[in-house]
Protein backbone atom coordinates (compact mmCIF):
# COMPACT_ATOMS: atom_id res chain seq x y z
CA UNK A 1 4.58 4.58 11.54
CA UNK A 2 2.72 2.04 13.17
CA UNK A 3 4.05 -0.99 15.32
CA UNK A 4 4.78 -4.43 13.17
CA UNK A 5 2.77 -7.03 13.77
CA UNK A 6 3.57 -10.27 15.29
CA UNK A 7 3.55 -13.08 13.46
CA UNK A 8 2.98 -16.61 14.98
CA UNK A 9 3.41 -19.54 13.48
CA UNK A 10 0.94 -22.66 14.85
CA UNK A 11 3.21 -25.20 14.68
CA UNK A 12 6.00 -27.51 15.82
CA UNK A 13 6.84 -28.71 12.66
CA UNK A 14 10.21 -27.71 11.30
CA UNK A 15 9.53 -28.39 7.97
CA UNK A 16 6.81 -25.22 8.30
CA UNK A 17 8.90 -23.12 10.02
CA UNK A 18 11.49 -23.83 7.33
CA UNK A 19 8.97 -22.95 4.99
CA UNK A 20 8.31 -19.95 6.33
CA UNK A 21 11.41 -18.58 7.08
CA UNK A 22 11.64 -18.49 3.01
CA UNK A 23 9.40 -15.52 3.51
CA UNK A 24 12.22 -13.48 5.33
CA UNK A 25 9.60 -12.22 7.69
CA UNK A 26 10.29 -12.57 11.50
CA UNK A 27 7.84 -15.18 13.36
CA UNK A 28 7.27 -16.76 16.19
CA UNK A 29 6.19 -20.85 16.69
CA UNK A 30 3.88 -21.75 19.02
CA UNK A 31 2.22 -25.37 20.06
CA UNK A 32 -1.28 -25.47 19.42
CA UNK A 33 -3.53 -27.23 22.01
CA UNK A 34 -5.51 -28.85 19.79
CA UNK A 35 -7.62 -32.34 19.32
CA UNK A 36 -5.89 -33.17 15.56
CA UNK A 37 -7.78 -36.63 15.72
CA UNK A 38 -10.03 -37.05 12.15
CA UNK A 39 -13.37 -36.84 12.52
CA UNK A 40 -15.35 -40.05 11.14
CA UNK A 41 -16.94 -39.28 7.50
CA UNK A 42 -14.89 -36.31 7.20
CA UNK A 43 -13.68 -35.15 3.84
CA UNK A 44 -9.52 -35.13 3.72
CA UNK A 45 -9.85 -31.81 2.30
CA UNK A 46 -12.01 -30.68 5.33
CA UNK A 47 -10.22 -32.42 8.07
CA UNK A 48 -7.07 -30.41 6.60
CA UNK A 49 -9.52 -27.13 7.00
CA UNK A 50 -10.74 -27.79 10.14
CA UNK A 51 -7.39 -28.51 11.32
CA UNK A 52 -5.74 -25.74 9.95
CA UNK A 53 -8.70 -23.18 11.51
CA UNK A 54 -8.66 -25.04 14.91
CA UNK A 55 -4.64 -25.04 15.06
CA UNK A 56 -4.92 -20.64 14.56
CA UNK A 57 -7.80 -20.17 16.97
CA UNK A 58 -6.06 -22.13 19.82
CA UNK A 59 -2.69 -20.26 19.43
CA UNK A 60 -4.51 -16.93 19.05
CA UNK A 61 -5.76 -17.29 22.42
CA UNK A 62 -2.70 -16.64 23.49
CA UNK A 63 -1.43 -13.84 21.14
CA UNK A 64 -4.24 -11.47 21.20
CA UNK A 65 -2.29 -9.02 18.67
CA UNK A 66 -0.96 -11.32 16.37
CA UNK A 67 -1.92 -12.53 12.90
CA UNK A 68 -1.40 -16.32 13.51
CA UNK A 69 -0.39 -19.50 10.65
CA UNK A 70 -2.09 -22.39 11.35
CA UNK A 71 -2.02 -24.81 8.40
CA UNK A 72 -2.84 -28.80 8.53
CA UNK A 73 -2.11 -31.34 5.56
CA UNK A 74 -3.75 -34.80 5.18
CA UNK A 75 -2.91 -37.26 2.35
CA UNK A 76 -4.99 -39.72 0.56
CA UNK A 77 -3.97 -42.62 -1.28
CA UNK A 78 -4.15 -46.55 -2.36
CA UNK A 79 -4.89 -48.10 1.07
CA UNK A 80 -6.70 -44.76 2.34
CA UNK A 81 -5.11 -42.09 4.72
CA UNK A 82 -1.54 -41.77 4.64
CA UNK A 83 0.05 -40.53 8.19
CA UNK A 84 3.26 -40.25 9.46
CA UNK A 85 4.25 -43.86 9.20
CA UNK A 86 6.82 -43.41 12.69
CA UNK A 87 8.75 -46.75 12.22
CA UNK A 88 10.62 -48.50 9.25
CA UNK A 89 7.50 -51.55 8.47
CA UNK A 90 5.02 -49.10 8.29
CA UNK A 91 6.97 -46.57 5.54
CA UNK A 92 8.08 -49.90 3.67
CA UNK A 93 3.60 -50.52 3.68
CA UNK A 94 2.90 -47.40 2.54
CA UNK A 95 5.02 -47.15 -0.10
CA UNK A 96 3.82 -50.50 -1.37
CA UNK A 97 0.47 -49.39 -1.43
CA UNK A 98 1.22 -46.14 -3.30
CA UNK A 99 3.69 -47.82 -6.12
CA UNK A 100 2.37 -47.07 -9.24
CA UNK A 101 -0.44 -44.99 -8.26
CA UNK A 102 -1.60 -41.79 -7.02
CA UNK A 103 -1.82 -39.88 -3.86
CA UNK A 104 -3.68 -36.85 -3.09
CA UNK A 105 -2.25 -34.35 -0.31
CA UNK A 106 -4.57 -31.69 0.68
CA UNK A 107 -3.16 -29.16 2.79
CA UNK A 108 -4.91 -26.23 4.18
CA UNK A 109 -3.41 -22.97 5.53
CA UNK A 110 -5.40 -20.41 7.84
CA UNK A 111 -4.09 -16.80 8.61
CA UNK A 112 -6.04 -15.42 11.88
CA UNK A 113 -6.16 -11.34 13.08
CA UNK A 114 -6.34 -12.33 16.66
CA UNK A 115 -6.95 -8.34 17.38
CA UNK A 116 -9.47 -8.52 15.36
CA UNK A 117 -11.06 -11.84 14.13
CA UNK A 118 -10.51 -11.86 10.55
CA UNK A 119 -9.75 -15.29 9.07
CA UNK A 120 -8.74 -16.08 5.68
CA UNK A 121 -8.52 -20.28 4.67
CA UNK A 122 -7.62 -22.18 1.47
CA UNK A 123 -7.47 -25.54 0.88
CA UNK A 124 -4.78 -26.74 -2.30
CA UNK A 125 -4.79 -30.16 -3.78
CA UNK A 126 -1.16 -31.24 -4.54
CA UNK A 127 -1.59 -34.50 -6.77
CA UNK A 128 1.89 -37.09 -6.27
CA UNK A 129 1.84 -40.17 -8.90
CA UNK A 130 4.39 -42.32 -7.43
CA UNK A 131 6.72 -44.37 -9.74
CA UNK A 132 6.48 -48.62 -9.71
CA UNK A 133 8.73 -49.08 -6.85
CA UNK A 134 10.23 -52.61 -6.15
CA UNK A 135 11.33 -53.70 -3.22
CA UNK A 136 15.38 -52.81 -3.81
CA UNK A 137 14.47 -49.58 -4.22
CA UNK A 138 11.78 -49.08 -1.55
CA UNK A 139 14.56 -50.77 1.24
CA UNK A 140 17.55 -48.23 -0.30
CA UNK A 141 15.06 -45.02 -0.04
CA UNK A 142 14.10 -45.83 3.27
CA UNK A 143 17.35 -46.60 4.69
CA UNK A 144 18.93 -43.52 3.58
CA UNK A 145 16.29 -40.96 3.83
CA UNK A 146 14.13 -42.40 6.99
CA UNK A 147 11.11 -40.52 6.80
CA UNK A 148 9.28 -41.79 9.19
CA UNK A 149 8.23 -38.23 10.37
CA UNK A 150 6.75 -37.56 6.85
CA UNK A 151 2.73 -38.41 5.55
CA UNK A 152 3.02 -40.81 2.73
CA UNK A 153 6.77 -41.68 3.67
CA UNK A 154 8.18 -39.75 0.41
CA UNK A 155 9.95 -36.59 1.12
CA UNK A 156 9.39 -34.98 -1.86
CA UNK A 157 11.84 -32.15 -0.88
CA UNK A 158 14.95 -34.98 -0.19
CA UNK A 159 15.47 -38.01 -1.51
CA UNK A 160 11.81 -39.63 -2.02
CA UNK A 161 11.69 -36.98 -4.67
CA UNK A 162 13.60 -40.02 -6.66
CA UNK A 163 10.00 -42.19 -5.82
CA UNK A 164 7.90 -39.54 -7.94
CA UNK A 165 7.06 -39.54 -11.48
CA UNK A 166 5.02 -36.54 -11.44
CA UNK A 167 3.49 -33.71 -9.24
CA UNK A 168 0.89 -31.77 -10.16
CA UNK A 169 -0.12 -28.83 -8.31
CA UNK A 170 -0.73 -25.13 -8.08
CA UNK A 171 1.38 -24.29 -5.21
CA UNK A 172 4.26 -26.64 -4.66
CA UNK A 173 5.56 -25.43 -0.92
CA UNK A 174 1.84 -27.54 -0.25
CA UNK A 175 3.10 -30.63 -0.58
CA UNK A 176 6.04 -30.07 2.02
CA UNK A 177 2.91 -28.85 4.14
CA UNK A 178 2.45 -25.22 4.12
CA UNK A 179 1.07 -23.09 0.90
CA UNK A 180 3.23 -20.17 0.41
CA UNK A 181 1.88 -18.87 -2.64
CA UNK A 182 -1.89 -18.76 -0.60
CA UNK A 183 -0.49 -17.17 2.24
CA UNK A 184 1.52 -14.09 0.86
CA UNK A 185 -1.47 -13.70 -0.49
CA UNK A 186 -3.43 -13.87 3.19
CA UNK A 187 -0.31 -11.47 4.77
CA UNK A 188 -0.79 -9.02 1.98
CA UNK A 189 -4.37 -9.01 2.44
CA UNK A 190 -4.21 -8.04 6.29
CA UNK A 191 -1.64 -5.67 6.02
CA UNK A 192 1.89 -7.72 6.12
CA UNK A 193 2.88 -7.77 2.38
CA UNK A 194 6.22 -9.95 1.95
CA UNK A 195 7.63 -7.79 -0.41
């Protein structure tokens, strides 16, 4: 019987790994060392791709027998890209910006054969239309959930799911940032089915 694979996991995020561990396969994280910074022009569907492809390559280097995750989401709304706000001003803009409207998160997910070069990629569109949020409600949310850590400050899988009127999407593990429907797909293609 041949050897299991190792599995490697691109990422420091813990949401991911999180993700992942849903799976019930065993996997190992590992930082990629790797320029994230957007590209000027660049599609937010193929920033996520590039991202995503660039994150698996650079970890692969390092673990020349292993099938390695790398995955990469960027969101798109009212007042353009929506990053990781990081403090409590910046969460209280974006959410402005996004009341009432719509937000587009396009997150891409890569599965490398480091042994032998093989790379599978998918992009999937998650589309979040946000509620009309005043500013009570936008000071509560942020208080108690503080996701400053989070694109689009509305963790959909906590308590900014209270923000959202409406997701539509084929894969919903994309909007918490890695595509788990796409990627048991990817492991059962090389070899590693989940079940």
């Amino acid at each position: 019987m041949p050897e299991p694979r190792r599995l490697v996991l691109a990422s420091t995020s813990p949401y991911r790994a999180q993700l992942l561990q849903r799976l019930g396969l065993p996997f190992e994280t590992a930082a990629p060392d790797f320029d994230e910074a957007p590209l000027e022009d660049e599609a937010p569907a193929a920033t996520a791709l590039r991202l995503s492809v660039g994150k698996a390559e650079a970890v692969a280097a390092r673990f020349q027998d292993a099938l390695v995750i790398g995955s990469d989401q960027v969101a798109w709304g009212g007042a353009g890209r929506l990053d990781k706000p990081g403090t409590h001003e910046a969460a209280v803009r974006q959410l402005r910006s996004m009341s009432g409207r719509c937000a587009r998160f396009h997150t891409a997910v890569s599965l490398l054969d480091a042994r032998g070069g093989d790379l599978q990629s998918r992009v999937v569109e998650c589309k979040v239309f946000f509620r009309v949020l005043d500013e009570r409600r936008i000071e509560a949310y942020l208080r108690r959930e503080q996701p400053y850590d989070c694109a689009g400050s509305a963790k959909a899988e906590g308590l900014g799911i209270a923000l959202i009127e409406r997701i539509d999407t084929t894969d919903p593990t994309s909007l918490i940032g890695l595509p788990l429907i796409a990627l048991t797909e990817m492991l059962e293609r090389a070899g590693m089915p989940v079940i």
